[in-house]
C-alpha atoms as a PDB file:
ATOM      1  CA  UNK A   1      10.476  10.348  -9.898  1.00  0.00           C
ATOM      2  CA  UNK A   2      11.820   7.567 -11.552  1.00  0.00           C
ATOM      3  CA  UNK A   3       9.295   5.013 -10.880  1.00  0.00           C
ATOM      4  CA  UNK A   4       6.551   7.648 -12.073  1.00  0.00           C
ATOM      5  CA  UNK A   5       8.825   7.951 -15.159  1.00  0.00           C
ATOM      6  CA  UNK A   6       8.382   3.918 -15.610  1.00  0.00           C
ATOM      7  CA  UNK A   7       4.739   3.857 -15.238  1.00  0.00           C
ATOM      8  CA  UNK A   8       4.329   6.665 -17.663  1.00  0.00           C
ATOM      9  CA  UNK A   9       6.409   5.085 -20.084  1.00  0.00           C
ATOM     10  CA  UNK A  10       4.251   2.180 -19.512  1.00  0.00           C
ATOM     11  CA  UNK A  11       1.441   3.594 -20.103  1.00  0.00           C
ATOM     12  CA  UNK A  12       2.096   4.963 -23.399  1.00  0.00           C
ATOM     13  CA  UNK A  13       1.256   1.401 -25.357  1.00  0.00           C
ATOM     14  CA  UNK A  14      -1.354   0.884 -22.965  1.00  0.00           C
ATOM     15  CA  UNK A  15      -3.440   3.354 -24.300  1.00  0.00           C
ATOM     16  CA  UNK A  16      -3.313   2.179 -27.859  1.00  0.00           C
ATOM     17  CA  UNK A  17      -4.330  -1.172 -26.545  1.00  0.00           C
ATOM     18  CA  UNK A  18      -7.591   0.567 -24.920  1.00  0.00           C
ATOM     19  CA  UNK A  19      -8.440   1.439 -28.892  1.00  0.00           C
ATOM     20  CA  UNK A  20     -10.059  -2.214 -28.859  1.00  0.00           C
ATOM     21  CA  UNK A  21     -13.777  -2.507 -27.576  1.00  0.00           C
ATOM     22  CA  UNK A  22     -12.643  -5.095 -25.111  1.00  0.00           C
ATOM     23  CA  UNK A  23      -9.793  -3.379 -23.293  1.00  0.00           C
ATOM     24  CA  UNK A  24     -10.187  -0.442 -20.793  1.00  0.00           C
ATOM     25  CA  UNK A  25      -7.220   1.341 -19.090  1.00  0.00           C
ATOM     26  CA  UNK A  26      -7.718   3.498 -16.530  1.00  0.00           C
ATOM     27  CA  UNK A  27      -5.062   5.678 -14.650  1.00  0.00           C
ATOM     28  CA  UNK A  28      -6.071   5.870 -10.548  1.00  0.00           C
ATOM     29  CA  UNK A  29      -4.651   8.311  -8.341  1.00  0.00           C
ATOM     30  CA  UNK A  30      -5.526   9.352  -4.570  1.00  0.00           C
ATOM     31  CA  UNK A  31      -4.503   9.821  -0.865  1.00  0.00           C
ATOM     32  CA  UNK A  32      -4.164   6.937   0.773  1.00  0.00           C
ATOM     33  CA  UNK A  33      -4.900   6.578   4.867  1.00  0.00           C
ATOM     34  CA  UNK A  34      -2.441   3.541   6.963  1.00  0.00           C
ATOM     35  CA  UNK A  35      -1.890   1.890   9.694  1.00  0.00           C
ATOM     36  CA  UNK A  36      -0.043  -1.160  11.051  1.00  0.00           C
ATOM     37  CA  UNK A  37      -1.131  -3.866  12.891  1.00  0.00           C
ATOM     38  CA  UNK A  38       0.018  -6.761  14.853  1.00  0.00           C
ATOM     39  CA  UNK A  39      -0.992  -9.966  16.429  1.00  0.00           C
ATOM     40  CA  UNK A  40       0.947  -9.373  19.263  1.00  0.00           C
ATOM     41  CA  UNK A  41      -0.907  -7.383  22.781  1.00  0.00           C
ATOM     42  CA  UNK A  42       2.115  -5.512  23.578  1.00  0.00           C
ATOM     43  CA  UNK A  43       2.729  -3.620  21.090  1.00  0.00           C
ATOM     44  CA  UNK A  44      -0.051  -1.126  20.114  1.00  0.00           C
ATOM     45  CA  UNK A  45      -0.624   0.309  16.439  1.00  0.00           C
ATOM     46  CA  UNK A  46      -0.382   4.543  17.329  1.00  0.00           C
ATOM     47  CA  UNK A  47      -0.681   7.292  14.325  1.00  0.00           C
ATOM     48  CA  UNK A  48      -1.967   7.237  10.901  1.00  0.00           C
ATOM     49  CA  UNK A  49       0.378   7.548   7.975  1.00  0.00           C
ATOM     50  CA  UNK A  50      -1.151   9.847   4.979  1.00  0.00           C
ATOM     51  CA  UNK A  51       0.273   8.168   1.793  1.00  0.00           C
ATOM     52  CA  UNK A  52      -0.407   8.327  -1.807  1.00  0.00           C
ATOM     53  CA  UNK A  53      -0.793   5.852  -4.562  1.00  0.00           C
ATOM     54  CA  UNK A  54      -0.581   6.056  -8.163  1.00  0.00           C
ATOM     55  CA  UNK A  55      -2.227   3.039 -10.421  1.00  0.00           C
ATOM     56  CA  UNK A  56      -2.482   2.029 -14.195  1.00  0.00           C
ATOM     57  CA  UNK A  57      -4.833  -0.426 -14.530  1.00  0.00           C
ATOM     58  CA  UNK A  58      -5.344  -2.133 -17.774  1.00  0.00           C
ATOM     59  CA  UNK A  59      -9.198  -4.361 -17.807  1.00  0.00           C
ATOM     60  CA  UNK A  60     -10.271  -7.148 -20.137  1.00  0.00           C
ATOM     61  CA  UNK A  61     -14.012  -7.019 -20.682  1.00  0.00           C
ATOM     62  CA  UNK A  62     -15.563 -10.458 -20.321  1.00  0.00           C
ATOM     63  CA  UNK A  63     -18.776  -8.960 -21.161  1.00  0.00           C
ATOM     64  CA  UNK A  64     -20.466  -5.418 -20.322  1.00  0.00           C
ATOM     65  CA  UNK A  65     -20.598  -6.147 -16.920  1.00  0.00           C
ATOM     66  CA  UNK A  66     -17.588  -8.066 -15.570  1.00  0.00           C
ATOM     67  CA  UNK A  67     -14.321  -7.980 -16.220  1.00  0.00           C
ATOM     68  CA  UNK A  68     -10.878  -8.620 -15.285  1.00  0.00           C
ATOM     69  CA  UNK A  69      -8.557  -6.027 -13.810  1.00  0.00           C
ATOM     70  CA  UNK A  70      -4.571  -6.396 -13.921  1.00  0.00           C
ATOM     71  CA  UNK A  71      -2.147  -3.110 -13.225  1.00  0.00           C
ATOM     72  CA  UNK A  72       1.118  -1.346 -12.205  1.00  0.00           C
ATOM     73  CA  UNK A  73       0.989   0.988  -9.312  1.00  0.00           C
ATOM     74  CA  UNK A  74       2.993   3.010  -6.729  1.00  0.00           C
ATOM     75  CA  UNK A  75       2.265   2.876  -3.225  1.00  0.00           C
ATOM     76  CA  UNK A  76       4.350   5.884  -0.703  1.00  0.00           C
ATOM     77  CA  UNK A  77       4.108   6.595   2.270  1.00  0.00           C
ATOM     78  CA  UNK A  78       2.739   3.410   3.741  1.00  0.00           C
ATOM     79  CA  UNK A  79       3.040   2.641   7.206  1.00  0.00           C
ATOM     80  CA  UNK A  80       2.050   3.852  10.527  1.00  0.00           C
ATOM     81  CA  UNK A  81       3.653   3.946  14.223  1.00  0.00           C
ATOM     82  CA  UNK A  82       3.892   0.799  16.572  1.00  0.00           C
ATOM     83  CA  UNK A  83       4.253   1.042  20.443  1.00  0.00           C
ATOM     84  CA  UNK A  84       6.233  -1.571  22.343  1.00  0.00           C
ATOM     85  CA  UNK A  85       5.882  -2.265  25.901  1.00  0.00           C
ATOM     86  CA  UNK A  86       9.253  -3.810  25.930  1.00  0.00           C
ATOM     87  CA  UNK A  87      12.340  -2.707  24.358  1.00  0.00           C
ATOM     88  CA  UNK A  88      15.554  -3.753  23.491  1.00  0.00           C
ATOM     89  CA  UNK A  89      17.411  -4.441  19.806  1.00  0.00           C
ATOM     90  CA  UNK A  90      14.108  -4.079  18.034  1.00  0.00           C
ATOM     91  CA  UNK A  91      16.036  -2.843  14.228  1.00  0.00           C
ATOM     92  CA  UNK A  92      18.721  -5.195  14.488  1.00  0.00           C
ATOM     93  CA  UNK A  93      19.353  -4.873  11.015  1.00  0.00           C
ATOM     94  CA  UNK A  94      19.926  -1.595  10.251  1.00  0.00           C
ATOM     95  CA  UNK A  95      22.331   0.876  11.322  1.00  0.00           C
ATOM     96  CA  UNK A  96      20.551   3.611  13.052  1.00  0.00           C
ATOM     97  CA  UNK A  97      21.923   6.635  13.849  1.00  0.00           C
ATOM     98  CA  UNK A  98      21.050   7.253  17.743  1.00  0.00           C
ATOM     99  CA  UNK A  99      24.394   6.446  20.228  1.00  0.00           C
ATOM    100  CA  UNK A 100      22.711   3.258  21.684  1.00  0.00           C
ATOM    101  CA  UNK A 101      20.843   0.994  18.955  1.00  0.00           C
ATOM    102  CA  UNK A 102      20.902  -1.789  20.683  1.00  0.00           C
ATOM    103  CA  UNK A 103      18.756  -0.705  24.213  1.00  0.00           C
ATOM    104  CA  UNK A 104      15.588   0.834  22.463  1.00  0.00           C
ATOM    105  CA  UNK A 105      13.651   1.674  25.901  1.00  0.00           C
ATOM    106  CA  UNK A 106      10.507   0.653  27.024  1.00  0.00           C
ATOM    107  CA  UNK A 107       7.345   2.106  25.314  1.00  0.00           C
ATOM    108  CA  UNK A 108       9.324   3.256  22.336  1.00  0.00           C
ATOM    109  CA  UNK A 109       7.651   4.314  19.131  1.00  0.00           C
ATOM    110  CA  UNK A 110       8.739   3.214  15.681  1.00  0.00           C
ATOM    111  CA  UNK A 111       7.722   4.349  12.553  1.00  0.00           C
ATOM    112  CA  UNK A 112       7.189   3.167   9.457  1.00  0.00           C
ATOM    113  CA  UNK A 113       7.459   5.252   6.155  1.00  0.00           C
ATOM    114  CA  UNK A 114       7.688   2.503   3.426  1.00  0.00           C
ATOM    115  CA  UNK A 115       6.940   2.670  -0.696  1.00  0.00           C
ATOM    116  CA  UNK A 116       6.078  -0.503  -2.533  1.00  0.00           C
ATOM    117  CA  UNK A 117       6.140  -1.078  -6.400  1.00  0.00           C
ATOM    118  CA  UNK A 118       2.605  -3.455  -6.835  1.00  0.00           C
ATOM    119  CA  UNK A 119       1.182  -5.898  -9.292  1.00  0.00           C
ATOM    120  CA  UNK A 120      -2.492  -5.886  -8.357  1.00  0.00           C
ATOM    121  CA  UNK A 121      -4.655  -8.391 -10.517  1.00  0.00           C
ATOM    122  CA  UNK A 122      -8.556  -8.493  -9.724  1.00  0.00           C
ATOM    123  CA  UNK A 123     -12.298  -9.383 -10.701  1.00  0.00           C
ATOM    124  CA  UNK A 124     -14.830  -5.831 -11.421  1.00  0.00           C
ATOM    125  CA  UNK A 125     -18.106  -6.017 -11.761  1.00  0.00           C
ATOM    126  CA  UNK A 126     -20.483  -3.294 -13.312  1.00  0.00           C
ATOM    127  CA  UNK A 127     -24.106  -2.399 -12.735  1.00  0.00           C
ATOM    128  CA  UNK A 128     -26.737  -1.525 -15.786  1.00  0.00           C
ATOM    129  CA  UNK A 129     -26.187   2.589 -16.048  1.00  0.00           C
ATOM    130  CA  UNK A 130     -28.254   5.064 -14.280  1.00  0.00           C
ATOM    131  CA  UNK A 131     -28.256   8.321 -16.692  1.00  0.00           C
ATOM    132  CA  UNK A 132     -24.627   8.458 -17.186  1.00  0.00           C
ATOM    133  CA  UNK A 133     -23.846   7.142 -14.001  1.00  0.00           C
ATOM    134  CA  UNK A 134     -22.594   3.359 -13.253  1.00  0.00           C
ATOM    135  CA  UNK A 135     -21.401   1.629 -10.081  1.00  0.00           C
ATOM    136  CA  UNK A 136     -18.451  -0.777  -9.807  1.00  0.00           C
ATOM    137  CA  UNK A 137     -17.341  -3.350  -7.064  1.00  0.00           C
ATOM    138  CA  UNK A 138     -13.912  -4.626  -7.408  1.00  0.00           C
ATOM    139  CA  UNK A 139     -13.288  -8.215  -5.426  1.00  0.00           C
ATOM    140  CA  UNK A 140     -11.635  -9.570  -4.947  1.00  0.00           C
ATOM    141  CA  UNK A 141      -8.110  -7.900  -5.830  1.00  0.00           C
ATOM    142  CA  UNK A 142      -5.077  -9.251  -4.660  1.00  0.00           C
ATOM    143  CA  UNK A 143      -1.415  -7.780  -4.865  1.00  0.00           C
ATOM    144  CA  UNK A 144       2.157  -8.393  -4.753  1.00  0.00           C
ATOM    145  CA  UNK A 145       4.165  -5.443  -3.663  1.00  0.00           C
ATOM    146  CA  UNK A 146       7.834  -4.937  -3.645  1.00  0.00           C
ATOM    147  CA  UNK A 147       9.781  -3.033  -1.058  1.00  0.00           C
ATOM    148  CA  UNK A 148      11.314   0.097  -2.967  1.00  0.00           C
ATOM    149  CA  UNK A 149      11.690   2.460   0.162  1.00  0.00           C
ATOM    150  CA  UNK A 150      11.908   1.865   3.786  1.00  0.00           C
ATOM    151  CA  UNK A 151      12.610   4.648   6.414  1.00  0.00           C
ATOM    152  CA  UNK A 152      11.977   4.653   9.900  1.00  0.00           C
ATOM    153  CA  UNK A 153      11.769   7.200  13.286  1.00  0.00           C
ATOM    154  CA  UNK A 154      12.170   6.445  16.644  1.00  0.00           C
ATOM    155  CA  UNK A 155      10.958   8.372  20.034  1.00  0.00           C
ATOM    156  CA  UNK A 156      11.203   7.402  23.488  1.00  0.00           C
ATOM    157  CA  UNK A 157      13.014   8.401  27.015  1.00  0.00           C
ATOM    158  CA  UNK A 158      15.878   9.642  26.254  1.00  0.00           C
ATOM    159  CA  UNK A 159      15.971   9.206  22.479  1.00  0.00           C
ATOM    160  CA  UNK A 160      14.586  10.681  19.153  1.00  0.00           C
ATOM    161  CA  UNK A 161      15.036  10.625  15.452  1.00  0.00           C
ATOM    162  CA  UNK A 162      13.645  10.129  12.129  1.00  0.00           C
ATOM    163  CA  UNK A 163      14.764   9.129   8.513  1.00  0.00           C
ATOM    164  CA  UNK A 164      16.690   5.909   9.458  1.00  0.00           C
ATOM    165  CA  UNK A 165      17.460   3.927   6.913  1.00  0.00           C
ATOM    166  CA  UNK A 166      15.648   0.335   7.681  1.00  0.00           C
ATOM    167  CA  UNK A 167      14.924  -1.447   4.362  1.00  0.00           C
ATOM    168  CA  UNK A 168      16.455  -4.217   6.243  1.00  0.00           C
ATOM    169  CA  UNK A 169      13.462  -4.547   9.001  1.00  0.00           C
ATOM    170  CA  UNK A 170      10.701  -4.728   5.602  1.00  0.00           C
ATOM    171  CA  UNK A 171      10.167  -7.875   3.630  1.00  0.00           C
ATOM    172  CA  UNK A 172      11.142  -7.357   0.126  1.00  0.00           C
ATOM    173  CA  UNK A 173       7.747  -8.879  -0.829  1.00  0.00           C
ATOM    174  CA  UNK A 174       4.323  -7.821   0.374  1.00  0.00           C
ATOM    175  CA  UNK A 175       1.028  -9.838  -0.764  1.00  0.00           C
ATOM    176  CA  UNK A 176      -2.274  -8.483   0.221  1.00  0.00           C
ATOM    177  CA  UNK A 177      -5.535  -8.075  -0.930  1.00  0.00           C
ATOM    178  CA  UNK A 178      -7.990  -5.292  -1.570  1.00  0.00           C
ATOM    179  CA  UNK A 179     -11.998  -4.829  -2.392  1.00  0.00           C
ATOM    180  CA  UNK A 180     -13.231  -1.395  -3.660  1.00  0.00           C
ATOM    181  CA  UNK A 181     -16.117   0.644  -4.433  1.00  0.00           C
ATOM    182  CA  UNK A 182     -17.479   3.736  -6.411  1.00  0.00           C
ATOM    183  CA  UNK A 183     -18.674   5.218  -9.545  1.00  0.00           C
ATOM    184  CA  UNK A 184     -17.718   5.982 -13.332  1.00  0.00           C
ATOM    185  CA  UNK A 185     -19.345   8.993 -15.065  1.00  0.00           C
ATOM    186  CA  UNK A 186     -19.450   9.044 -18.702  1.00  0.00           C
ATOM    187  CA  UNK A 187     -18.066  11.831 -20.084  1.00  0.00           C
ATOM    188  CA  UNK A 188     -18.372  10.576 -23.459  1.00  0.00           C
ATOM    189  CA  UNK A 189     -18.101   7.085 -25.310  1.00  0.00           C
ATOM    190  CA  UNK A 190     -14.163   6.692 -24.984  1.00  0.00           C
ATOM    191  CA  UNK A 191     -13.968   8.521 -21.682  1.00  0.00           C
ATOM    192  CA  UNK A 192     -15.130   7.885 -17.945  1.00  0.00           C
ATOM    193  CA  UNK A 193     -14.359   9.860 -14.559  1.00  0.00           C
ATOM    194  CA  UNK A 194     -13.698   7.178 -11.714  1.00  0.00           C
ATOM    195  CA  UNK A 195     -14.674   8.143  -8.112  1.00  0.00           C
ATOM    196  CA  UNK A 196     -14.003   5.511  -5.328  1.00  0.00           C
ATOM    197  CA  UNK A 197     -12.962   4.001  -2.174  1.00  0.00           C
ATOM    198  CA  UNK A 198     -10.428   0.765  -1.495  1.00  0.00           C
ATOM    199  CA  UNK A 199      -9.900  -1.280   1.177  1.00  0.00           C
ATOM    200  CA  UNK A 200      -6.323  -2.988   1.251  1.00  0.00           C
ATOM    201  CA  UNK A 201      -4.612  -4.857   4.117  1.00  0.00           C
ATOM    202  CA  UNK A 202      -1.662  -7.144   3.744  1.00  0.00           C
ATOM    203  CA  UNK A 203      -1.551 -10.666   3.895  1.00  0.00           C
ATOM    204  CA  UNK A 204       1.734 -11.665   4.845  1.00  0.00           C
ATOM    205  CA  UNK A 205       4.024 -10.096   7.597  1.00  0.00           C
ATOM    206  CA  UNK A 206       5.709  -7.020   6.341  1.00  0.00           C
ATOM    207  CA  UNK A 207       8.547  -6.990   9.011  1.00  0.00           C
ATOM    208  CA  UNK A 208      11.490  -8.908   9.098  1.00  0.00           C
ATOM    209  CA  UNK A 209      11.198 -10.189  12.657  1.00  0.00           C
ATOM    210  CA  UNK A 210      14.974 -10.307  13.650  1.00  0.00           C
ATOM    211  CA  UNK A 211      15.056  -7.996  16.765  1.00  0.00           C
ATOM    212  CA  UNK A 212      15.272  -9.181  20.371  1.00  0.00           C
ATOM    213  CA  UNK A 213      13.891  -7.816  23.727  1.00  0.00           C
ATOM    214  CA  UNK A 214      15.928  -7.251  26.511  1.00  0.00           C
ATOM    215  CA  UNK A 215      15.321 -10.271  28.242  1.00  0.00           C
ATOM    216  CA  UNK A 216      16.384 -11.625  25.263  1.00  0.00           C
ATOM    217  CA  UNK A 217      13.094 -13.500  23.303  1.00  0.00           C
ATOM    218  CA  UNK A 218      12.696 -12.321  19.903  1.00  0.00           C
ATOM    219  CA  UNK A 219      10.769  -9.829  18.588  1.00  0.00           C
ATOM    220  CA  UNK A 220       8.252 -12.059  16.264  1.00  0.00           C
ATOM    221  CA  UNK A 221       5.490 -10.828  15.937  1.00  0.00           C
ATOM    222  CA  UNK A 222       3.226 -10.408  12.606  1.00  0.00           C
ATOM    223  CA  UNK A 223       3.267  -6.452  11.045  1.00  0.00           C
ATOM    224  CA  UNK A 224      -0.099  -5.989   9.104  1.00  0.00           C
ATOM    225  CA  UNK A 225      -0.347  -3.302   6.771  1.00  0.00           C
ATOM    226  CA  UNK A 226      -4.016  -1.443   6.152  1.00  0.00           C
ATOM    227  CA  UNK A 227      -5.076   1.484   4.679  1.00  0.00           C
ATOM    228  CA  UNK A 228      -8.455   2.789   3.370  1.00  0.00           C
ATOM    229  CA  UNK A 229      -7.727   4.640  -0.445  1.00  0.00           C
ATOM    230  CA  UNK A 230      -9.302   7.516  -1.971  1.00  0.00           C
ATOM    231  CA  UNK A 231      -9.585   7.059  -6.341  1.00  0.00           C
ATOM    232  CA  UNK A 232     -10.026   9.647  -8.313  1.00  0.00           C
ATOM    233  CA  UNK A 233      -9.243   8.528 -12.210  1.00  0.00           C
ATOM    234  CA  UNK A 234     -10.100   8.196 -16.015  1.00  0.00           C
ATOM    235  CA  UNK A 235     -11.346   5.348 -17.900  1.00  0.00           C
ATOM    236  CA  UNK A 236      -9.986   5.060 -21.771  1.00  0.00           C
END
């Protein structure tokens, strides 16, 4: 609540700015569908996190059809599960409720429930209008997230539970880029109706790579964030 509090205070002189012919804002809003990823064979992405992200976007207008893009934006429930074929201290930096933290079994599940604060900056490009109909592409974007919110679940033999606190197993900073597609419908001269689709996958690791198998190697393997975004939105 207090982050959507910030962007909407934020988006108060935003909208005075839009008053100018060559500055949009639009607010973006939508489901968001995630996953992570790793470069590493044994250990398998499982489950789908359904997340949501909130965006102000403020856009320069280099001319009627292109345009740079920079914004503020929320990003919760990002994540997804990751299987591990080996076990061991895998959260080694957080204090976890279950009685044995340290012997995570083999073929454990983690989750990952995390919310970022971004600064997305990007290039959008316009087509001529169809009736009252014009499509967008928006690419490339790229982003730099922080780490507001990390919790975490675990199942396996013998063990099970959710909400753990493990801020400490995310990197505080998250850069990734993004490429998106869809539609504005003019509703009248000031306003437009945004539909569209994103693309965004991170570019650096988003775990913090301290855990340790039980043979004792460490966990280091690279944690890629994805999801595919739904936008719905308005155009000032």
């Amino acid at each position: 609540m207090r982050n959507i509090l910030i962007l909407g205070l934020i988006l108060i002189p935003l909208l005075s700015f839009s008053q100018f012919d060559n500055l949009k804002v639009s607010i973006l809003t939508g489901p968001s569908f995630g996953r992570i990823g790793t470069d590493n064979n044994k250990i398998s992405s499982k489950g789908i996190n359904l997340g949501y992200k909130l965006h102000i976007q403020g856009e320069y207008l280099l001319n009627d059809r292109f345009s740079i893009t920079i914004g503020l934006g929320l990003s919760l429930s990002q994540g997804g599960s990751l299987t591990f074929d080996q076990g061991g201290h895998l959260w080694s930096e957080s204090k976890l409720s279950i009685s044995k933290p340290d012997s995570l079994p083999n073929g454990v599940k983690l989750g990952y429930n995390i919310n970022y604060l971004e600064f997305p900056i990007g290039f959008k490009m316009r087509t001529n209008s169809f009736g009252k109909f014009r499509f967008y592409a928006q690419m490339p974007e790229f982003s730099t997230g922080i780490r507001t919110k990390a919790k975490g679940s675990i199942a396996g033999i013998d063990v099970k539970s959710s909400k753990e606190q493990i801020k400490k197993e995310i990197q505080f900073l998250n850069l990734s880029w993004a490429l998106g597609l869809g539609t504005e419908y003019s509703v009248s001269e000031k306003l437009d109706l945004i539909f569209g689709v994103r693309f965004f996958q991170s570019i650096t690791d988003i775990t913090d790579d301290s855990g340790r198998y039980f043979d004792n190697t460490k966990e280091n393997s690279k944690g890629i964030l994805n999801s595919l975004d739904l936008r719905f939105g308005v155009l000032f």
